[in-house]
N, C-alpha and C. Protein backbone atom coordinates (compact mmCIF):
# COMPACT_ATOMS: atom_id res chain seq x y z
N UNK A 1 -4.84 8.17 -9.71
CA UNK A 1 -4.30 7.22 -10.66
C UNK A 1 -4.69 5.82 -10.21
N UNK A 2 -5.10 4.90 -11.29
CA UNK A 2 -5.58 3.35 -10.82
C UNK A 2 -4.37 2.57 -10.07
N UNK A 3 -4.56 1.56 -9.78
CA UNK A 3 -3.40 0.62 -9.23
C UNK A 3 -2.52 -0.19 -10.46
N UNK A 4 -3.19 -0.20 -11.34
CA UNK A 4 -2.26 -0.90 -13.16
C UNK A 4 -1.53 0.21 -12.93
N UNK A 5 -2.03 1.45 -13.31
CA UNK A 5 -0.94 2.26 -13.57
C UNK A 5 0.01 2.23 -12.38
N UNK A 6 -0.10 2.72 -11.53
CA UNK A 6 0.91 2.88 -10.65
C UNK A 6 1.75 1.67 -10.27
N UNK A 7 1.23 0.55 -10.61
CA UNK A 7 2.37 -0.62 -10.60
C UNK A 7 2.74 -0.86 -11.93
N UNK A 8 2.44 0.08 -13.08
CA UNK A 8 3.11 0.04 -14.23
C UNK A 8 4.27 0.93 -14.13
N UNK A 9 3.95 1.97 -13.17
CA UNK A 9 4.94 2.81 -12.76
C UNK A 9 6.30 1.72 -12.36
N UNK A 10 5.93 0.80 -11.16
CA UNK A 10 6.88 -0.18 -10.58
C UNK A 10 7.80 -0.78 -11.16
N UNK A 11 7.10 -1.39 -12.92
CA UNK A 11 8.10 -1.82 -13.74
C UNK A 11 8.84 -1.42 -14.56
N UNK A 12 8.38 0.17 -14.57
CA UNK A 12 9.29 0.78 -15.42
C UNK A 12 10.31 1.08 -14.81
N UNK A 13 10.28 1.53 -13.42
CA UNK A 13 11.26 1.68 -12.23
C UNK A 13 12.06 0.23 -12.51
N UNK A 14 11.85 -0.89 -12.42
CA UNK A 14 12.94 -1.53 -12.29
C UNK A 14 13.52 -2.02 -13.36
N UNK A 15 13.05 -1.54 -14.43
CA UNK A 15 13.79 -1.70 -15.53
C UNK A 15 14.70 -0.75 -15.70
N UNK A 16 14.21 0.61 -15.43
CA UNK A 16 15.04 1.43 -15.62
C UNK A 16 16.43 1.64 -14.75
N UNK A 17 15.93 1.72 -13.25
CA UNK A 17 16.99 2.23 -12.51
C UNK A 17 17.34 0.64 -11.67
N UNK A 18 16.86 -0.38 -11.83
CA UNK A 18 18.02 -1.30 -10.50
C UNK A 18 18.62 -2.53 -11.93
N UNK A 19 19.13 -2.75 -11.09
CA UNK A 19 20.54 -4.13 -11.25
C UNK A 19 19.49 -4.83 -11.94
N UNK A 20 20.02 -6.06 -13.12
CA UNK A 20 18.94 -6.58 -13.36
C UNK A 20 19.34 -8.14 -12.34
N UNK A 21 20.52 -7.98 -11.69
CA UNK A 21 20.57 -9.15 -10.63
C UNK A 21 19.81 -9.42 -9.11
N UNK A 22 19.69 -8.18 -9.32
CA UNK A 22 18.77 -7.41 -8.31
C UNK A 22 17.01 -8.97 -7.73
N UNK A 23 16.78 -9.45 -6.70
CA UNK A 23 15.14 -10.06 -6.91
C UNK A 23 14.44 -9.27 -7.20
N UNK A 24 13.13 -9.54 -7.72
CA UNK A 24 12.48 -9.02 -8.01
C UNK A 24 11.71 -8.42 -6.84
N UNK A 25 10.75 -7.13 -6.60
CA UNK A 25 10.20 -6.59 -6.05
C UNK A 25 8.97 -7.69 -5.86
N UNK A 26 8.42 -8.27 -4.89
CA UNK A 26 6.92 -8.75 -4.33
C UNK A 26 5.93 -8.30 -4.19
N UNK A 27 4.85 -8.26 -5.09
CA UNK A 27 3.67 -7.39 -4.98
C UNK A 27 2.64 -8.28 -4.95
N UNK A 28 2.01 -7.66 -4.08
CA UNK A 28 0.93 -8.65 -3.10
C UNK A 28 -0.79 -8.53 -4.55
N UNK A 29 -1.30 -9.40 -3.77
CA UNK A 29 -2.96 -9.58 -3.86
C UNK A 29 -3.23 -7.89 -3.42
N UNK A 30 -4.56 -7.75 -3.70
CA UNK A 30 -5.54 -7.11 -3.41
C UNK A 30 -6.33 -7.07 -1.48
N UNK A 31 -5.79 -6.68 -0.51
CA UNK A 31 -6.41 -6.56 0.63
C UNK A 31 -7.67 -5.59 0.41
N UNK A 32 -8.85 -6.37 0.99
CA UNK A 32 -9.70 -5.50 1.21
C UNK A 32 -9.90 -5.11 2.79
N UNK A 33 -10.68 -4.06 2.66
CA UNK A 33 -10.37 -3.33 4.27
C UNK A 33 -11.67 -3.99 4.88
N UNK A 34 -12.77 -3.43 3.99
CA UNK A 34 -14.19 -3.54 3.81
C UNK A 34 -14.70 -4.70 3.40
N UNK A 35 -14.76 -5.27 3.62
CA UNK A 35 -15.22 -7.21 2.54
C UNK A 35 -16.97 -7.11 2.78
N UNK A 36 -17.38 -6.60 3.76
CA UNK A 36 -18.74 -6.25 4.19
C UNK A 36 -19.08 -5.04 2.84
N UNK A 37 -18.37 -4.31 2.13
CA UNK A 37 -18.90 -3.16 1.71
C UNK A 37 -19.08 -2.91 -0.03
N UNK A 38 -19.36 -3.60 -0.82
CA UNK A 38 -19.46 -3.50 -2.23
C UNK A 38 -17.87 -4.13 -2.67
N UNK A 39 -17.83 -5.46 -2.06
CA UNK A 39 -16.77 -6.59 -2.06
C UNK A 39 -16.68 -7.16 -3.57
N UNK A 40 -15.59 -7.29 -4.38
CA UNK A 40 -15.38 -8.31 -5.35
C UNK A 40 -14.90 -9.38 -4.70
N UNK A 41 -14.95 -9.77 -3.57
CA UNK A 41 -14.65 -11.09 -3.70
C UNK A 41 -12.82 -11.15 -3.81
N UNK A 42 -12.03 -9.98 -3.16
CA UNK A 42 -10.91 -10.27 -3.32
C UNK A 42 -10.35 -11.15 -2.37
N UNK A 43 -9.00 -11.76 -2.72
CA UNK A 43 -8.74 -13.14 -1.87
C UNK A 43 -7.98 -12.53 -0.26
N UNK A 44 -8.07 -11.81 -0.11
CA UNK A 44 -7.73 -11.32 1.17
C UNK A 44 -8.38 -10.59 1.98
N UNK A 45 -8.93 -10.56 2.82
CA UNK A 45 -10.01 -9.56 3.85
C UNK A 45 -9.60 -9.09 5.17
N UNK A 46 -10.24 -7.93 5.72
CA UNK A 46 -10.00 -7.84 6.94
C UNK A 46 -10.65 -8.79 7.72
N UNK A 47 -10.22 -9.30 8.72
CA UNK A 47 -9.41 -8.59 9.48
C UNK A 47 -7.93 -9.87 9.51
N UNK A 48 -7.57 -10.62 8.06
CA UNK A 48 -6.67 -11.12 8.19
C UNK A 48 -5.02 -10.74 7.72
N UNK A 49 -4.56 -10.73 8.07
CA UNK A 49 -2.81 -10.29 8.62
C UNK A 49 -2.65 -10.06 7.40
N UNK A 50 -1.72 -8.54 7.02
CA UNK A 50 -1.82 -7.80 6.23
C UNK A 50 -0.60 -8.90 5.10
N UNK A 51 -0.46 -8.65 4.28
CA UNK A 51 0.59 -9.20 3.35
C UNK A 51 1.83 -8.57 3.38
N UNK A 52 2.99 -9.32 3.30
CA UNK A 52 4.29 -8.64 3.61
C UNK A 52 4.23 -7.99 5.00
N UNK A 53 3.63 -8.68 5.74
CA UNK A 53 3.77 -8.26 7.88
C UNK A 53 4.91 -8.20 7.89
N UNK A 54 5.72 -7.35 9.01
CA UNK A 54 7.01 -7.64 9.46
C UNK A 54 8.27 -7.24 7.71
N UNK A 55 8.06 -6.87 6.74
CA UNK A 55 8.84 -6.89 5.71
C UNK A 55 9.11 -5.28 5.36
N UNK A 56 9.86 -5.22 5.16
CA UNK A 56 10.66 -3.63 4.44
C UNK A 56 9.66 -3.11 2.89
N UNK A 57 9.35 -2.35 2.74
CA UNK A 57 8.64 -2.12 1.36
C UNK A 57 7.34 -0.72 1.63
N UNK A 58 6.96 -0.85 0.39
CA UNK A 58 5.68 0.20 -0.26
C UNK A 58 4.79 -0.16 -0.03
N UNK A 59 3.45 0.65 0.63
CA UNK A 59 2.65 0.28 0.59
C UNK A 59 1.73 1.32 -0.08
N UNK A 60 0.58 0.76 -0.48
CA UNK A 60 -0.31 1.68 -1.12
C UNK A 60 -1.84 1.01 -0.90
N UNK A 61 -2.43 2.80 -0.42
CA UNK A 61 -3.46 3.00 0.03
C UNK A 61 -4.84 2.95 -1.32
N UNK A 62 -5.79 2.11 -1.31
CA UNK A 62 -6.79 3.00 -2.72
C UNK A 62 -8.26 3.04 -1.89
N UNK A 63 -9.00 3.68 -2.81
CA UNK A 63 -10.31 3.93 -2.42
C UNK A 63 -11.22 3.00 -3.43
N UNK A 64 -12.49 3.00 -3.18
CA UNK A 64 -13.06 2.01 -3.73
C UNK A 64 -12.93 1.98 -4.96
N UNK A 65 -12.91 2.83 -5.46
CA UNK A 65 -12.39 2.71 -7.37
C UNK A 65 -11.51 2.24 -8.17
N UNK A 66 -10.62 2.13 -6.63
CA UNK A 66 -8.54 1.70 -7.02
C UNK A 66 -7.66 2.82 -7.25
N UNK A 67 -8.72 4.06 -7.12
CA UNK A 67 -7.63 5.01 -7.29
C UNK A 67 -6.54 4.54 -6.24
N UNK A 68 -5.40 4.84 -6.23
CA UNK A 68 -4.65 4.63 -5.03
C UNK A 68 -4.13 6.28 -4.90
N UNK A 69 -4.95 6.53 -3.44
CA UNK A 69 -4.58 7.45 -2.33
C UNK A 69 -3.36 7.99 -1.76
N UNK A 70 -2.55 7.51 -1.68
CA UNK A 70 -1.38 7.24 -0.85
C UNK A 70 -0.49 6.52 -1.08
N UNK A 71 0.34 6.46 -1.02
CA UNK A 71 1.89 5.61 -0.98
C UNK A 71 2.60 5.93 -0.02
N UNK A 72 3.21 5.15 0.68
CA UNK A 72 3.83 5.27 1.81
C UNK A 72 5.04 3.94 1.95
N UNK A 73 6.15 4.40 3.05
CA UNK A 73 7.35 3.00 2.90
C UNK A 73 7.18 2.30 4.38
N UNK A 74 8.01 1.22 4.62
CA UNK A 74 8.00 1.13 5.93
C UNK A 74 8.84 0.27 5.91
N UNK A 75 9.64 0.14 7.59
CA UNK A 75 10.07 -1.16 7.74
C UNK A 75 9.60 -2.29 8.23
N UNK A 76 8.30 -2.43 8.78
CA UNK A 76 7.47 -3.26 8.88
C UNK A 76 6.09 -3.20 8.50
N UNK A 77 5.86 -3.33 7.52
CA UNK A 77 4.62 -3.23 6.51
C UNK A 77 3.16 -3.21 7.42
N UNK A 78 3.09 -4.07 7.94
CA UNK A 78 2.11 -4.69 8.96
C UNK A 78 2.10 -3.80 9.54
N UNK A 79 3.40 -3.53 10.64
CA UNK A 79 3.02 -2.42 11.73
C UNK A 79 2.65 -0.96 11.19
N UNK A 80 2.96 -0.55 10.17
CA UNK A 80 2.85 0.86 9.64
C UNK A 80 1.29 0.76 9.42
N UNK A 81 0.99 -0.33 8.33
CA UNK A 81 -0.67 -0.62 8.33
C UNK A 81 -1.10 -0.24 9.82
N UNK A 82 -0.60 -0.83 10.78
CA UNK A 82 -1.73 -1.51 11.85
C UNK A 82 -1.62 0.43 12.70
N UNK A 83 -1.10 1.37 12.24
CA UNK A 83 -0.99 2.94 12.56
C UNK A 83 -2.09 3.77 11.71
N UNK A 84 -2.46 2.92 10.72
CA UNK A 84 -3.71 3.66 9.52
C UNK A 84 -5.19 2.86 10.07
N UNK A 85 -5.18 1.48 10.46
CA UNK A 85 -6.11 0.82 10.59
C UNK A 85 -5.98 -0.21 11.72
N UNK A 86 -7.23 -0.21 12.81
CA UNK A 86 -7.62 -1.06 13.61
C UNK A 86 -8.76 -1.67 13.62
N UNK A 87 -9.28 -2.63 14.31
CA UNK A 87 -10.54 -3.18 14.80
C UNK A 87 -11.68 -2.71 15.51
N UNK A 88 -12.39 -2.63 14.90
CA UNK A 88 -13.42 -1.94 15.87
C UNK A 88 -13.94 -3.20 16.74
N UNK A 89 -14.35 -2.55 18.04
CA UNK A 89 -14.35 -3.66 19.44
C UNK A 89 -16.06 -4.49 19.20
N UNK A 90 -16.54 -3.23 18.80
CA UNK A 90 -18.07 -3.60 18.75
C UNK A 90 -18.43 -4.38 17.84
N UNK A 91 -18.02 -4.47 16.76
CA UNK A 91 -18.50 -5.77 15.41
C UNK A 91 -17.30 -6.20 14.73
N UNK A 92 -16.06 -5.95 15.49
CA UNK A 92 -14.54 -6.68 14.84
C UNK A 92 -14.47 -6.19 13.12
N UNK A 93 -15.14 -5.17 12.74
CA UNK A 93 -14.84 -4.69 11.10
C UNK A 93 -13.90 -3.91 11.40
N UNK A 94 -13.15 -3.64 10.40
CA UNK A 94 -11.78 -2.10 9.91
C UNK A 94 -12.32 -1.06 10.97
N UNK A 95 -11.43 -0.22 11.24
CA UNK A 95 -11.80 0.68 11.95
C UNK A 95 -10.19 2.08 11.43
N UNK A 96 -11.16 2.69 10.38
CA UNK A 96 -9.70 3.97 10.17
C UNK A 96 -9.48 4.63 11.08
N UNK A 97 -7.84 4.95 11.93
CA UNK A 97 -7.76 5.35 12.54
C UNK A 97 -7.54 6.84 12.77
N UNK A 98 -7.40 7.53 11.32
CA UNK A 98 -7.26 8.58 10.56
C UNK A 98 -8.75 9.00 9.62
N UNK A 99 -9.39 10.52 10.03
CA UNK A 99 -10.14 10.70 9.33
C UNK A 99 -9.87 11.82 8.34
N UNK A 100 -8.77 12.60 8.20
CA UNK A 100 -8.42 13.15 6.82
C UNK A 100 -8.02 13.17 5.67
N UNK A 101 -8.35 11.58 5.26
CA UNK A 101 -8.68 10.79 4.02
C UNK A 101 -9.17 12.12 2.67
N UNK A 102 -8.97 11.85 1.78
CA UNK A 102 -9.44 12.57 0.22
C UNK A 102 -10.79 12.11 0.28
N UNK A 103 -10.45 10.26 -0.03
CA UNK A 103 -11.66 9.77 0.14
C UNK A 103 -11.36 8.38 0.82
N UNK A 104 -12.43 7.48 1.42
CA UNK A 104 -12.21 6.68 1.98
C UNK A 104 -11.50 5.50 1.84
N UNK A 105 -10.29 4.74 2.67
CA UNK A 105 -9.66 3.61 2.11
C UNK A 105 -10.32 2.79 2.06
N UNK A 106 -10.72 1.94 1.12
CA UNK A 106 -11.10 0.37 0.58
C UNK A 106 -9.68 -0.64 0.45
N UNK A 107 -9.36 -0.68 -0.40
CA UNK A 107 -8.06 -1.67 -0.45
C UNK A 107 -6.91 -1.39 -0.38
N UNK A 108 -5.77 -2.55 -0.16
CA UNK A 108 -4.38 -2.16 0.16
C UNK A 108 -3.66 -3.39 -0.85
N UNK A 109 -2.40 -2.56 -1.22
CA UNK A 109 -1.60 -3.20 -1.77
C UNK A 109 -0.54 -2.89 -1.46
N UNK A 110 0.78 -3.99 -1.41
CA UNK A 110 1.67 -4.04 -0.77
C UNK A 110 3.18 -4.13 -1.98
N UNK A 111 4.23 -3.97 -1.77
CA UNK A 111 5.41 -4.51 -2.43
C UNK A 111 6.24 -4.39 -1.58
N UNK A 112 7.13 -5.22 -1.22
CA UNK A 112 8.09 -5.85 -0.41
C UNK A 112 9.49 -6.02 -1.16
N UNK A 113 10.46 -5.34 -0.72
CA UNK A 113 11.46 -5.43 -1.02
C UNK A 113 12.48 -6.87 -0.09
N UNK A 114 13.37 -7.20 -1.16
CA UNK A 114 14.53 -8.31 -0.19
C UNK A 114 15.21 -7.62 1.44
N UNK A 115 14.97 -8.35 2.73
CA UNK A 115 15.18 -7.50 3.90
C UNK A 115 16.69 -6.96 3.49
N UNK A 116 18.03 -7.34 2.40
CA UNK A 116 19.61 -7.38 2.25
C UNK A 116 19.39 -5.40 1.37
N UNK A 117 18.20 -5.46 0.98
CA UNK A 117 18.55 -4.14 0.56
C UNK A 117 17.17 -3.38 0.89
N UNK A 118 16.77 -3.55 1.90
CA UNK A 118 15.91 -2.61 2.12
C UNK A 118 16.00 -1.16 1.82
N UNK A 119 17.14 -0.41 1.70
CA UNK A 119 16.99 1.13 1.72
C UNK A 119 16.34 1.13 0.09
N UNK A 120 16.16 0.31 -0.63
CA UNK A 120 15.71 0.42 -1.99
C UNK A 120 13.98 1.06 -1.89
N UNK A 121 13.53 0.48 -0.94
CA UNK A 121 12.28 0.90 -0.13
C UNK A 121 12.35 1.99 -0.66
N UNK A 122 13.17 3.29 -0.47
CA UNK A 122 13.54 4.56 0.00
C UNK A 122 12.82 5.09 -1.33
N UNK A 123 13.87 4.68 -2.53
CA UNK A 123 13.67 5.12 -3.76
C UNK A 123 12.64 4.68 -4.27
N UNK A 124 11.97 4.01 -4.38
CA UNK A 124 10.75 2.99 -5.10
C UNK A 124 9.79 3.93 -4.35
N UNK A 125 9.47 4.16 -3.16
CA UNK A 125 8.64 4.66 -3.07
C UNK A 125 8.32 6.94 -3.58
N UNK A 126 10.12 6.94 -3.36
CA UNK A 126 10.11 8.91 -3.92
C UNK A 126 9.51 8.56 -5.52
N UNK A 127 10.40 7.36 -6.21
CA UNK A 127 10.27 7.60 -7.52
C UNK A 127 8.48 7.29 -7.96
N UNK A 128 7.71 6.46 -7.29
CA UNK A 128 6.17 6.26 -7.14
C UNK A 128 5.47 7.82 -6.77
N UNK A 129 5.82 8.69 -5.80
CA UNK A 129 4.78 9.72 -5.58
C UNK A 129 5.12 10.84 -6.70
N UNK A 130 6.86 10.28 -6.92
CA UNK A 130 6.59 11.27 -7.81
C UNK A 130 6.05 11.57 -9.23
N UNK A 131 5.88 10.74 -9.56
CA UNK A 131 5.30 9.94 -11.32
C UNK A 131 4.09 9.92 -11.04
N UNK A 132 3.12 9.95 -9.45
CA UNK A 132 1.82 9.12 -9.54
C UNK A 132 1.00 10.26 -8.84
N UNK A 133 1.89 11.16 -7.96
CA UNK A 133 1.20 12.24 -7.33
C UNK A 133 0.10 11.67 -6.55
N UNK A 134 -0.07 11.08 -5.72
CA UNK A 134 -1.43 10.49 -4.94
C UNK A 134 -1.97 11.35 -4.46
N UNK A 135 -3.48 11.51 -4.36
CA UNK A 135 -4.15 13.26 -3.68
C UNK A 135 -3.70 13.11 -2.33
N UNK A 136 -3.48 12.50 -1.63
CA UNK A 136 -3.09 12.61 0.11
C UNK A 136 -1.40 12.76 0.22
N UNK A 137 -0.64 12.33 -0.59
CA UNK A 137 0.66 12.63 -0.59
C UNK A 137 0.80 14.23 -0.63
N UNK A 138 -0.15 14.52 -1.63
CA UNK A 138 -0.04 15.63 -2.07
C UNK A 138 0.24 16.79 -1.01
N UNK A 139 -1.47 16.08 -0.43
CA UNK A 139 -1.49 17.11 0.75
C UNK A 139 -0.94 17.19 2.36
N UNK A 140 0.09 16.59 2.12
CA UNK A 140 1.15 16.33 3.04
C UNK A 140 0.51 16.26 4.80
N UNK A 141 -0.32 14.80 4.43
CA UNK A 141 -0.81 14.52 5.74
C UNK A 141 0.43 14.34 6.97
N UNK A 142 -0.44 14.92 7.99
CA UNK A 142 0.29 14.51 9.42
C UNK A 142 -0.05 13.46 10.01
N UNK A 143 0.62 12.22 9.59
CA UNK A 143 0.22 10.66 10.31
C UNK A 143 0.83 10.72 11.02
């Protein structure tokens, strides 16, 4: 599934199920992993500090097409990233630290929940795999 859809998924989620007093959910730019590799020119690259570092929220994995791969929660966005992806020593590009990928990660996108209700994390992300089915969710990787 593309990344529209699955963050169309996001707004139907908060229309449907939270408070409408509730902030709104934070959804980042476009990270690319690859900026060296058939790049649009998105405004964020490796190897600079992931969006929503240090923050409670969803993250989602895509491959060069935008399918998005994966969905996953965390309580520190950054650090959960920095468990999928490092630096390689020899030319400082991405370096996956995981090779049982569907297909390869290209970009990341983030949503960040308020730190006062983080367990919302919880649900945003069951109610996302389950509407969006990502092929690696699917196949119930061992990260």
């Amino acid at each position: 599934m593309k990344l529209n859809e699955v963050l169309s998924f996001v707004k139907t989620y908060s229309i449907e199920y939270r408070n409408p007093n509730l902030p709104d959910f934070e959804i980042s730019q476009i990270y690319d992993l690859f900026p060296e590799r058939n790049s649009f020119d998105e405004n964020i690259n490796w190897p600079a500090e992931y969006f929503h570092n240090g923050r409670y929220g969803i993250y989602l994995i895509l491959n060069i097409e935008y399918d998005v791969i994966y969905i996953g929660k965390a309580k520190n966005i950054g650090k959960r990233l920095g468990a999928y992806f490092g630096t390689n020593k020899e030319d400082k590009t991405c370096l996956i630290k995981h090779t049982n990928w569907s297909s390869n990660p290209k970009y990341l996108c983030t949503i960040a929940v308020d730190d006062e209700i983080w367990f919302e994390a919880l649900s945003l992300e069951e109610y996302l795999i389950w509407n969006t089915q990502p092929i690696d969710n699917k196949l119930s990787k061992n990260f």
